[in-house]
Protein backbone atom coordinates (compact mmCIF):
# COMPACT_ATOMS: atom_id res chain seq x y z
CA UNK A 1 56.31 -24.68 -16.60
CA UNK A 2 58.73 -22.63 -14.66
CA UNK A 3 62.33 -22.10 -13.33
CA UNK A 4 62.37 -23.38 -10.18
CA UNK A 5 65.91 -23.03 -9.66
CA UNK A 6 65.70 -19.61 -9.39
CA UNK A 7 62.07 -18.60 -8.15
CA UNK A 8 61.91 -14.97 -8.88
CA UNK A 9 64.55 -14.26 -11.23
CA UNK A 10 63.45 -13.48 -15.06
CA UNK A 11 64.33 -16.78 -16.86
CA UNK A 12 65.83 -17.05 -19.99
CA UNK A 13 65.18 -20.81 -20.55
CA UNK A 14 61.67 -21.81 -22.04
CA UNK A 15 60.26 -25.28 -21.79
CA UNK A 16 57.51 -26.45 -23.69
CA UNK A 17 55.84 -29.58 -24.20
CA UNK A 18 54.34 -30.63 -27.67
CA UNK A 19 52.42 -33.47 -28.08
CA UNK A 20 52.13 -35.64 -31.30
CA UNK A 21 49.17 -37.96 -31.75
CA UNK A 22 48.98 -40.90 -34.11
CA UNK A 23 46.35 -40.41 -37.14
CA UNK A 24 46.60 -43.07 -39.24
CA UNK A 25 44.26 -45.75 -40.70
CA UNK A 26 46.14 -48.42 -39.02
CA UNK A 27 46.00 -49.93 -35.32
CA UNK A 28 46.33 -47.47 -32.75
CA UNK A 29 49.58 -46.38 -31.53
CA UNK A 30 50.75 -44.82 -28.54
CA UNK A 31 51.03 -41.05 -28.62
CA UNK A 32 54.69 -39.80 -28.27
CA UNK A 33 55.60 -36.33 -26.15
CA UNK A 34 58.28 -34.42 -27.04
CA UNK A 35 59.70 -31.76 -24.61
CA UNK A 36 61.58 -29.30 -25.88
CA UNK A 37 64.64 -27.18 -23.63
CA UNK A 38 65.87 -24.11 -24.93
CA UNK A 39 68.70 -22.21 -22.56
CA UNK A 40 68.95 -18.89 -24.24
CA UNK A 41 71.43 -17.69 -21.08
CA UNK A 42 75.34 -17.47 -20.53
CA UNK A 43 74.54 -19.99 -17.30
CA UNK A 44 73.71 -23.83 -17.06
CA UNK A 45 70.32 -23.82 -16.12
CA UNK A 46 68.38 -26.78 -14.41
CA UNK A 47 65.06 -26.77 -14.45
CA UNK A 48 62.57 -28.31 -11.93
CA UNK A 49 58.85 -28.80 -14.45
CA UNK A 50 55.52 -29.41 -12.97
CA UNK A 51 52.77 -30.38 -14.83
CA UNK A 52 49.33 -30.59 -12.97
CA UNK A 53 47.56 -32.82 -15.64
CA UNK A 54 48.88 -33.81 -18.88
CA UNK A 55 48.99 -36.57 -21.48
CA UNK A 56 51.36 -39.31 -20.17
CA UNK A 57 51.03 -42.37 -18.18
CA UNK A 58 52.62 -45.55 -16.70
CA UNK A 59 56.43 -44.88 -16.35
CA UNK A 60 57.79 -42.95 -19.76
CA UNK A 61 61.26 -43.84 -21.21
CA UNK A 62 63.19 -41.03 -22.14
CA UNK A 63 65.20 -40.51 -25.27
CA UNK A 64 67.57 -37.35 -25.46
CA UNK A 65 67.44 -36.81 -29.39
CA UNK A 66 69.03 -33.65 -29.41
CA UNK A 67 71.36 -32.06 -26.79
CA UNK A 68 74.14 -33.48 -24.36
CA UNK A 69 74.14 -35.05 -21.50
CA UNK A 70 71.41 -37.94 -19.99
CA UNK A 71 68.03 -37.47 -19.88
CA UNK A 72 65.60 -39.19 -16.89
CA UNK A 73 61.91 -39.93 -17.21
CA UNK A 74 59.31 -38.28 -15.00
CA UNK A 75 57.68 -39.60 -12.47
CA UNK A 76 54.02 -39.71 -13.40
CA UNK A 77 50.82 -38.91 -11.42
CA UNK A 78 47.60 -40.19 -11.81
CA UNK A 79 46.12 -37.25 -13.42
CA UNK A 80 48.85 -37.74 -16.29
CA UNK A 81 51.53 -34.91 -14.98
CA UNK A 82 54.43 -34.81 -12.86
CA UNK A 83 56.05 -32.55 -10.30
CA UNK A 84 59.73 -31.68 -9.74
CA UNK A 85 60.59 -32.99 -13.14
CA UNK A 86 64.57 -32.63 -13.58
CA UNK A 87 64.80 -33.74 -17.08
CA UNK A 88 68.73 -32.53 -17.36
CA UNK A 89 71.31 -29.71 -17.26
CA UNK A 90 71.17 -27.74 -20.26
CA UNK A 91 74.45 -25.58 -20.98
CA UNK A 92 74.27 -21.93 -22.36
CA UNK A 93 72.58 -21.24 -25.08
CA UNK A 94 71.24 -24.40 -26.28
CA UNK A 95 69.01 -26.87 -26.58
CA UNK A 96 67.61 -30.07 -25.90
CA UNK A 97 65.15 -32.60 -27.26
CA UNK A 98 63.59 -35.64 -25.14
CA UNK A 99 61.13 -38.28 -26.20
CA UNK A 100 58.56 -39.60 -24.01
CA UNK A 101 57.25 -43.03 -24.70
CA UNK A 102 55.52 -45.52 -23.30
């Protein structure tokens, strides 16, 4: 995942996402996807993410659990990504929390 709002400058915010899968004994559950924002810069940063293939499907809700602000859902492919994924603005130095789920 990269900066896009500043295509070759060295970026100081990392994006990651970390997926959780259900292992229990009972029925199934959906898998829920966490994506995680750090800004570690003295700028607002918004990010543009672009996952090729990935994990989700249908059309996510998302849940800012930590952070500010309002967080939209991604616009999924078929392969299970998404491209030119503004999540939110995160301020300086900071972080943010969304849930993905179905």
């Amino acid at each position: 995942m990269q900066d896009a709002a500043r295509p070759g400058a060295a970026s100081r915010t990392i994006a990651r996402l970390r997926i959780v899968r259900t292992t229990s004994s009972r029925p199934r559950r959906p898998s829920i996807e966490f994506l995680e924002l750090t800004n570690v810069s003295a700028t607002a940063a918004i990010l543009a993410l672009s996952l090729a293939a990935g994990p989700l499907c249908g059309a996510p809700k998302a849940d800012l659990v930590l952070g500010s602000g309002s967080a939209v859902a991604p616009v999924v492919s078929m392969a299970g990504g998404f491209a030119g994924y503004r999540p939110l603005a995160i301020p300086p130095r900071s972080s943010a929390v969304i849930v993905l789920q179905p």
